[in-house]
N, C-alpha and C. Protein backbone atom coordinates (compact mmCIF):
# COMPACT_ATOMS: atom_id res chain seq x y z
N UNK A 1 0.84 -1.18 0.00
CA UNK A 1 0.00 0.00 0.00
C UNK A 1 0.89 1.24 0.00
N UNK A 2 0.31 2.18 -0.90
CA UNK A 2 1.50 3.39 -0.63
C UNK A 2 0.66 4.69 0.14
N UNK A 3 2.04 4.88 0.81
CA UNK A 3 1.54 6.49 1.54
C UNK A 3 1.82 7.45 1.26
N UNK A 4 0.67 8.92 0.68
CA UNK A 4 1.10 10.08 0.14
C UNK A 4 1.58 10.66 1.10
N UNK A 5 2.51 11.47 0.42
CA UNK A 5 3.14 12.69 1.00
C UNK A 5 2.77 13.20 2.24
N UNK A 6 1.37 13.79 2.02
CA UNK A 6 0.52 14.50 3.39
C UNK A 6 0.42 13.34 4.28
N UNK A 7 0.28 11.72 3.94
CA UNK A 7 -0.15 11.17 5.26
C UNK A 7 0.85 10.69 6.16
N UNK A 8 2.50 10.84 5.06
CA UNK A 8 3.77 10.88 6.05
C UNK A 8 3.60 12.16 6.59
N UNK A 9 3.46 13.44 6.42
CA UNK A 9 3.61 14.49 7.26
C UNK A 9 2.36 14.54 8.13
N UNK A 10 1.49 14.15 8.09
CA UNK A 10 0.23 13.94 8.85
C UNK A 10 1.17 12.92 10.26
N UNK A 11 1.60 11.74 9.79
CA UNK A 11 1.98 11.35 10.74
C UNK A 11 3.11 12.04 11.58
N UNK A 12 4.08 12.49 11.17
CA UNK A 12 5.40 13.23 11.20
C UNK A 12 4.55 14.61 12.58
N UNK A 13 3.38 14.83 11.83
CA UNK A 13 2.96 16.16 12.87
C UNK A 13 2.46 15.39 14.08
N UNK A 14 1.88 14.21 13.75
CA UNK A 14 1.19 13.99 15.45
C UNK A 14 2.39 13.22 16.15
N UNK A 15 3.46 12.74 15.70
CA UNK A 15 4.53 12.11 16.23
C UNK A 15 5.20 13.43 17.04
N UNK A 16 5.08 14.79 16.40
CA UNK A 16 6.18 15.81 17.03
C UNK A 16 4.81 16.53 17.86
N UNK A 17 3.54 16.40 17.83
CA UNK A 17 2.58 16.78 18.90
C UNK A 17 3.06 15.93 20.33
N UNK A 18 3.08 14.60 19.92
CA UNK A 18 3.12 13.46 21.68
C UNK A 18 4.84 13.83 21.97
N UNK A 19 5.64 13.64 21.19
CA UNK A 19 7.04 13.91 21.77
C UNK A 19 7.18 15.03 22.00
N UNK A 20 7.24 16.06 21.73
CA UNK A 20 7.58 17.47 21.94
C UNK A 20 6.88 18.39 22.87
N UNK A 21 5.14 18.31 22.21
CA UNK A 21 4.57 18.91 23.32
C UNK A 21 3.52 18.04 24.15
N UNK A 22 3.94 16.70 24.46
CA UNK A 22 2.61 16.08 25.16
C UNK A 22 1.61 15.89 25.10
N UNK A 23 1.56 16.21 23.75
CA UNK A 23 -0.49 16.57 23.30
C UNK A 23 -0.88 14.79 23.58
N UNK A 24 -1.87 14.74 24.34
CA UNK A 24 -2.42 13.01 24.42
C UNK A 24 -2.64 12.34 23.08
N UNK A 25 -3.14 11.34 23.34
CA UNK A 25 -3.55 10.48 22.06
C UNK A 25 -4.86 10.65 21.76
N UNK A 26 -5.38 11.08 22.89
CA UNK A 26 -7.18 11.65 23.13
C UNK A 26 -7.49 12.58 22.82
N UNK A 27 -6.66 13.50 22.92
CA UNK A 27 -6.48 14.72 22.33
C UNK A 27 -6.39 15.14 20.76
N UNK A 28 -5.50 14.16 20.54
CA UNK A 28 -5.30 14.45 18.81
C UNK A 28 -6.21 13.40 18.12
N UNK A 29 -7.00 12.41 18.79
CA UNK A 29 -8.02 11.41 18.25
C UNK A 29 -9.41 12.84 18.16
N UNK A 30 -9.44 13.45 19.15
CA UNK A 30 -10.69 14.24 19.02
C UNK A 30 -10.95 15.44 18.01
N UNK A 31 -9.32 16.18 17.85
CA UNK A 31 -9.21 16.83 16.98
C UNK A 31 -9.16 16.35 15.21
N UNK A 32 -8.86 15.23 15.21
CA UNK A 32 -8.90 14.43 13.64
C UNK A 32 -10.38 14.28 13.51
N UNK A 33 -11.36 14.03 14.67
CA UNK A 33 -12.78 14.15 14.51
C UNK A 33 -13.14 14.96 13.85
N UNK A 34 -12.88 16.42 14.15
CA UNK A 34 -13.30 17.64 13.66
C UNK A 34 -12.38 18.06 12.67
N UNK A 35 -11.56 17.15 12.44
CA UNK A 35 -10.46 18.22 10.92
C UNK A 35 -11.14 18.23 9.26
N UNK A 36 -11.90 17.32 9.46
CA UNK A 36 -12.82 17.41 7.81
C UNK A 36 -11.72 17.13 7.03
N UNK A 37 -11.00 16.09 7.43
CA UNK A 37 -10.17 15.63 6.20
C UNK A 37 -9.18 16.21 5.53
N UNK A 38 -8.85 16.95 6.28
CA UNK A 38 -7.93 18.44 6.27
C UNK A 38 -6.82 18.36 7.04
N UNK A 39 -5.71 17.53 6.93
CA UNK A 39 -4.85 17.56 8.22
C UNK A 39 -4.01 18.88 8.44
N UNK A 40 -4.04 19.87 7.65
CA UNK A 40 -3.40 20.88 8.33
C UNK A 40 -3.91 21.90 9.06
N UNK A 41 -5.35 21.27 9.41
CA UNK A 41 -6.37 21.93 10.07
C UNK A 41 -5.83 21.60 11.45
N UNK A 42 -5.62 20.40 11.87
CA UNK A 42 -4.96 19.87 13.12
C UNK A 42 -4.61 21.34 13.83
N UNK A 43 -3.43 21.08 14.09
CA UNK A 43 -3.09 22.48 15.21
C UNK A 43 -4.00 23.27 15.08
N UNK A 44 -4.77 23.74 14.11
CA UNK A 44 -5.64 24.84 14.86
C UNK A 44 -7.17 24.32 15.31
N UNK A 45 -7.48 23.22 15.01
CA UNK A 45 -8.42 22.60 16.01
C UNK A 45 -7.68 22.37 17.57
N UNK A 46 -6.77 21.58 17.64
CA UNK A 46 -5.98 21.56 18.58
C UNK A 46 -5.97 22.68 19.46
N UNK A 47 -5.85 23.98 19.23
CA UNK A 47 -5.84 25.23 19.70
C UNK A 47 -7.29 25.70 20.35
N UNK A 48 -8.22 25.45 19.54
CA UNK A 48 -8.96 25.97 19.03
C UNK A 48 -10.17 25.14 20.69
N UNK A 49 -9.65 24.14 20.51
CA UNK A 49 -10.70 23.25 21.72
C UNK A 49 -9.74 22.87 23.24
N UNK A 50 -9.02 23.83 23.20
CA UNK A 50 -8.09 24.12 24.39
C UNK A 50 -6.77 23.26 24.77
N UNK A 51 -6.88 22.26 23.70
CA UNK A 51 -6.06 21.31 23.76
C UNK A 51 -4.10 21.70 23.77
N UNK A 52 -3.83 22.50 22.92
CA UNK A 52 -2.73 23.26 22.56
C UNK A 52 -3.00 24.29 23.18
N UNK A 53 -1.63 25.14 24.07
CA UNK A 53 -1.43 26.85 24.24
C UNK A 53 -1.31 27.58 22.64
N UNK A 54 -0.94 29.07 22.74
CA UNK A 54 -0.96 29.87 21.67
C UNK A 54 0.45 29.40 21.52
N UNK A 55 1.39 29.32 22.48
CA UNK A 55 3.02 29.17 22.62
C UNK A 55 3.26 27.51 21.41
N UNK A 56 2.42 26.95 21.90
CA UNK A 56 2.76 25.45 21.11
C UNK A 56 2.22 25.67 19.76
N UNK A 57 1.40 26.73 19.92
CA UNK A 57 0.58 26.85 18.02
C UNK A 57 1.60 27.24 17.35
N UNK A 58 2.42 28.11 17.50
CA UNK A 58 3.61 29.04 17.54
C UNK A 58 4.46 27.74 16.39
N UNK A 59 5.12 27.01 17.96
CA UNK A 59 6.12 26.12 17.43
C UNK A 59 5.32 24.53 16.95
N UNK A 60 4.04 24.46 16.60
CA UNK A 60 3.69 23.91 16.14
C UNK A 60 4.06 24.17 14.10
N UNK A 61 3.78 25.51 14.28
CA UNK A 61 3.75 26.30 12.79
C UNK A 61 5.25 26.21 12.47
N UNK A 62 5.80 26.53 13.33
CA UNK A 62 7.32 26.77 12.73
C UNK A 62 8.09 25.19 12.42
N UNK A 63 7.34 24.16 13.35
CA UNK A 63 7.92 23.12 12.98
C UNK A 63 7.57 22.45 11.73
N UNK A 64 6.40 22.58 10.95
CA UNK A 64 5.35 22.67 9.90
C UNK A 64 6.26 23.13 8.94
N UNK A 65 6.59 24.68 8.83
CA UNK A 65 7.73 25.00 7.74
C UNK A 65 8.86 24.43 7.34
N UNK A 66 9.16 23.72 8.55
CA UNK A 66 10.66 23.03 8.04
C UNK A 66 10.24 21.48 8.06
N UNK A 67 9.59 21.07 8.12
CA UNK A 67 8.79 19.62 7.99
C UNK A 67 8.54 18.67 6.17
């Protein structure tokens, strides 16, 4: 089976959510609920339902650019 691009960086982002900033597994299961199939919606659902600070949206984004 092959994996596009976005669903290695899809994974790549929730791997650097649990290592970096602790985001739960419950946490980022609830936010993929609400992303509409959109994974770069993530962090700002994440944000958005209190799950993430503004500080982690921050270095969420910046880690995104060089990703």
């Amino acid at each position: 089976m092959e994996v596009k691009k976005g669903g290695i960086v899809n994974a790549r982002l929730i791997q650097f959510l649990q290592e970096e900033l602790s985001v739960s597994e419950s946490a980022i299961a609830i936010a993929q609920r609400h992303q509409e199939f959109t994974p770069s919606l993530l962090p700002m659902i994440l944000w958005q339902y209190g799950l993430v600070t503004l500080e982690d949206l921050d270095r969420i984004f910046d880690w995104m650019e060089t990703a």
